[in-house]
Structures are given as C-alpha cells and as structure tokens.
Protein backbone atom coordinates (compact mmCIF):
# COMPACT_ATOMS: atom_id res chain seq x y z
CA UNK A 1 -159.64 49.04 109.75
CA UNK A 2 -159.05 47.00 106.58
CA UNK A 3 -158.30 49.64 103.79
CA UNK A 4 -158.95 48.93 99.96
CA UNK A 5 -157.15 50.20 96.85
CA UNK A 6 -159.56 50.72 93.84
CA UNK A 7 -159.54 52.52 90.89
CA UNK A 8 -160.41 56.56 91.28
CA UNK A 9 -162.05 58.50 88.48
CA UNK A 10 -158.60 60.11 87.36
CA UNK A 11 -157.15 56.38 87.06
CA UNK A 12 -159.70 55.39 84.94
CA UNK A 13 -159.94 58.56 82.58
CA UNK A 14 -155.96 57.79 82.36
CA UNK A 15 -156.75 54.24 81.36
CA UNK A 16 -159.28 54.76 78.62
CA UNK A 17 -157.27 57.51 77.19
CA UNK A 18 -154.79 55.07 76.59
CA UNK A 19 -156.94 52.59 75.45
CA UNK A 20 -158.65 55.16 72.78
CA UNK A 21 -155.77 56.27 71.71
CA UNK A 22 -154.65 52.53 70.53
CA UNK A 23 -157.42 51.99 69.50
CA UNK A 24 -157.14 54.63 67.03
CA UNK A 25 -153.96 53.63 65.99
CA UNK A 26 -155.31 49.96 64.73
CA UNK A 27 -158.27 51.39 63.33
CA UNK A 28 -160.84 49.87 65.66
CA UNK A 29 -163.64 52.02 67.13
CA UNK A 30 -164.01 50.70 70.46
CA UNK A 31 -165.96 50.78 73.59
CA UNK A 32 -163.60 51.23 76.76
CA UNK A 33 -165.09 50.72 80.33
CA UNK A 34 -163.23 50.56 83.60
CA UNK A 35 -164.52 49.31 86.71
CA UNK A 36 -163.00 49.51 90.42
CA UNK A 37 -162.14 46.94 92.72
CA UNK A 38 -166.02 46.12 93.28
CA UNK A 39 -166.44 45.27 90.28
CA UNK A 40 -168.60 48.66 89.61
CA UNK A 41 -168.58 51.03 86.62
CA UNK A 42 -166.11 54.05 87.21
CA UNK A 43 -166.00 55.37 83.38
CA UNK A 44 -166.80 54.07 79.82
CA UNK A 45 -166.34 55.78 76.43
CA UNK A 46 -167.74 54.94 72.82
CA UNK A 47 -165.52 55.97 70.18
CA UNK A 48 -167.32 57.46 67.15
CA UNK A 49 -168.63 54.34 64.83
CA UNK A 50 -168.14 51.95 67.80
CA UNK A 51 -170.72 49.34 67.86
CA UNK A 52 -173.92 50.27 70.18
CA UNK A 53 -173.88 46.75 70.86
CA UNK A 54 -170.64 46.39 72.53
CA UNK A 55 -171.30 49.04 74.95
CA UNK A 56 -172.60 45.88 77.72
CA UNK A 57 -169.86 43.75 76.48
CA UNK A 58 -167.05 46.21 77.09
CA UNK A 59 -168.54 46.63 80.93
CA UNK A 60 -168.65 43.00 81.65
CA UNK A 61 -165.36 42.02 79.98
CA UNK A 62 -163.98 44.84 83.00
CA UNK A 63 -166.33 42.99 85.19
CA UNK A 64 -165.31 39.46 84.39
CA UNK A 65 -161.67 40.64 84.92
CA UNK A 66 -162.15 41.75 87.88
CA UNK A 67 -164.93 39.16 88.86
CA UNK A 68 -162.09 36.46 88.45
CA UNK A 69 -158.69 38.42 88.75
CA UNK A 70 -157.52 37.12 85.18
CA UNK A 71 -157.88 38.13 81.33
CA UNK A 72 -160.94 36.92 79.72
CA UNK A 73 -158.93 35.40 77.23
CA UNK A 74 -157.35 33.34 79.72
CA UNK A 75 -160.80 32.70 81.22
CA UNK A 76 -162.13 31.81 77.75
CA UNK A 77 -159.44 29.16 77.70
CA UNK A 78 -160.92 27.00 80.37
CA UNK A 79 -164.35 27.59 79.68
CA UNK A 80 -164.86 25.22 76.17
CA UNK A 81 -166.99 22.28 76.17
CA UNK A 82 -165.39 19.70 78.51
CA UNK A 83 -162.75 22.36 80.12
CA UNK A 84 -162.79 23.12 83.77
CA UNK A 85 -165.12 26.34 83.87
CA UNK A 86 -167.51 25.19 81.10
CA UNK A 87 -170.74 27.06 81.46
CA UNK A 88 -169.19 30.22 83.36
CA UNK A 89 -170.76 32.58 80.94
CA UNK A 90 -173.89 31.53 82.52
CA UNK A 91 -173.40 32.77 86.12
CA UNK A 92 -173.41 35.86 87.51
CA UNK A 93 -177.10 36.77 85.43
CA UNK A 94 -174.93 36.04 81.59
CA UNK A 95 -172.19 39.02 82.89
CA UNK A 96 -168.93 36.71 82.35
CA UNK A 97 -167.14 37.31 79.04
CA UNK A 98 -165.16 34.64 77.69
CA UNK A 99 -163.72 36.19 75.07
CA UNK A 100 -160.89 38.49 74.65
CA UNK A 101 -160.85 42.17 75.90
CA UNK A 102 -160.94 42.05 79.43
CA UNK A 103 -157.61 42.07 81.60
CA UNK A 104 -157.46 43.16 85.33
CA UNK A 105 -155.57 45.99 86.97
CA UNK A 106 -153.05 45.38 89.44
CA UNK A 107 -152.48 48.37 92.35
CA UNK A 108 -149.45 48.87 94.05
CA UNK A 109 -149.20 45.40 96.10
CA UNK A 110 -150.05 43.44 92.92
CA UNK A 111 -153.41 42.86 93.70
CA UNK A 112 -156.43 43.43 91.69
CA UNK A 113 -158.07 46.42 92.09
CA UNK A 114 -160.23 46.88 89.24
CA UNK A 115 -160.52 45.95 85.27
CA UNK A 116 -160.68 46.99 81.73
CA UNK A 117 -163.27 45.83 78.86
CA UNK A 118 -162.86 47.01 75.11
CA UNK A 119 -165.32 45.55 72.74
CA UNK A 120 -165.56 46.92 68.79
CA UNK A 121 -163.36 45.12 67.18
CA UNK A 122 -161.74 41.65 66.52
CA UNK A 123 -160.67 39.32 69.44
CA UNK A 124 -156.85 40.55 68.77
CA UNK A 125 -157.95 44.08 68.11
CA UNK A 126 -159.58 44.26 71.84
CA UNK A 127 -156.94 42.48 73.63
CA UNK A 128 -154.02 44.59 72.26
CA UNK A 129 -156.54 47.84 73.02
CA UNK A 130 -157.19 46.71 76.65
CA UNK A 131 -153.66 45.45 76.84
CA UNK A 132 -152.34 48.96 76.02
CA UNK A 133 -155.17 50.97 78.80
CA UNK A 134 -154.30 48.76 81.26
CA UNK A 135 -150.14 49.94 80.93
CA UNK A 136 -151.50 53.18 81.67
CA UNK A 137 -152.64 52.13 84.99
C-alpha cells in the first residue's frame, strides 16, 4: 500500500500562524489558505481589513502551488505572452494564479505535499508572507 504525506490540520494552523504573524509585521492584512497534498482546502484565515476579494485568490495561489509543485511567481514567469505556459490561467476552470503568493510545501522526502496562498497585499508583500508560513512547515 502506497502511503501519502499531506498536510494535517495542526500543520496548517502552524503555517498560517506564521504567515499572519508576518503579515502583521509588514502591515499587510492578508488572506492565508493552506491546502494538502490533493490540492484541497485544510484551513484559511482573513486578517481583519483583508480584502473580501482575495479570499478565492489566496485558495488557488495554494492550489496552483500545489497543482504544479512550484511558486506562482515562478509559474507567472513562463506564462507571458509568447512564454512556454501562456494561457495557464485558463485551465483548471480560471483556478491557476500567476502571480506571486503561492509557494508549495515540501514533507520530509522533499516532495510536495501541499501549498500556501496569501493574497491582500502587493506582489512582494504576499510572497515574503507565504515565504515566511511556508518556513513554518
């Protein structure tokens, strides 16, 4: 039997607390989701003042990081006009997120067993948040 490490509740309340809390330290009210190696919601948070809008985008930046195993900044990068994975946003119903905000989590072999999304602030502002929960896992 083929066994598969994911993400458990308690890893992903330990993520987003670490996400929230820089998030709060740069001033950006953010939306912090974490899904498991499915690709499936396991927790979110909205900060106080965090955009009601970003509430989707944080859950599919964890998805697209997961969906593809890499950052969705690095995704973004091949996915301009002309660039390898141009049009990706559009699969997968609109779900991919080619922006920054979205990095995988690696388990204890290296390989990815869920993501995190942070949406609320600017491109650099959810990178360094998601950057920072993602440590925590």
């Amino acid at each position: 039997m083929r066994q598969i490490e994911t993400v458990a509740l308690e890893d992903a309340r330990r993520v987003i607390a670490a996400g929230e809390q820089k998030a709060r330290e740069i001033g950006s009210p953010s939306n912090v989701a974490v899904v498991d190696a499915g690709g499936n919601l396991v927790a979110h948070i909205r900060m106080d003042d965090a955009w009601m809008g970003s509430i989707d985008i944080s859950i599919n930046k964890a998805f697209t990081a997961r969906a593809f195993d890499t950052s969705t900044a690095d995704l973004a990068k091949n996915a301009q006009p002309g660039d390898q994975f141009y049009g990706i946003s559009d699969s997968n119903h609109g779900r991919v997120m080619i922006f920054a905000g979205g990095v995988p989590l690696r388990g204890s072999n290296g390989n990815v067993v869920g993501g995190v999304g942070v949406s609320g602030g600017t491109g650099d502002q959810d990178q360094a948040v998601a950057e920072a929960a993602g440590a925590a896992f």
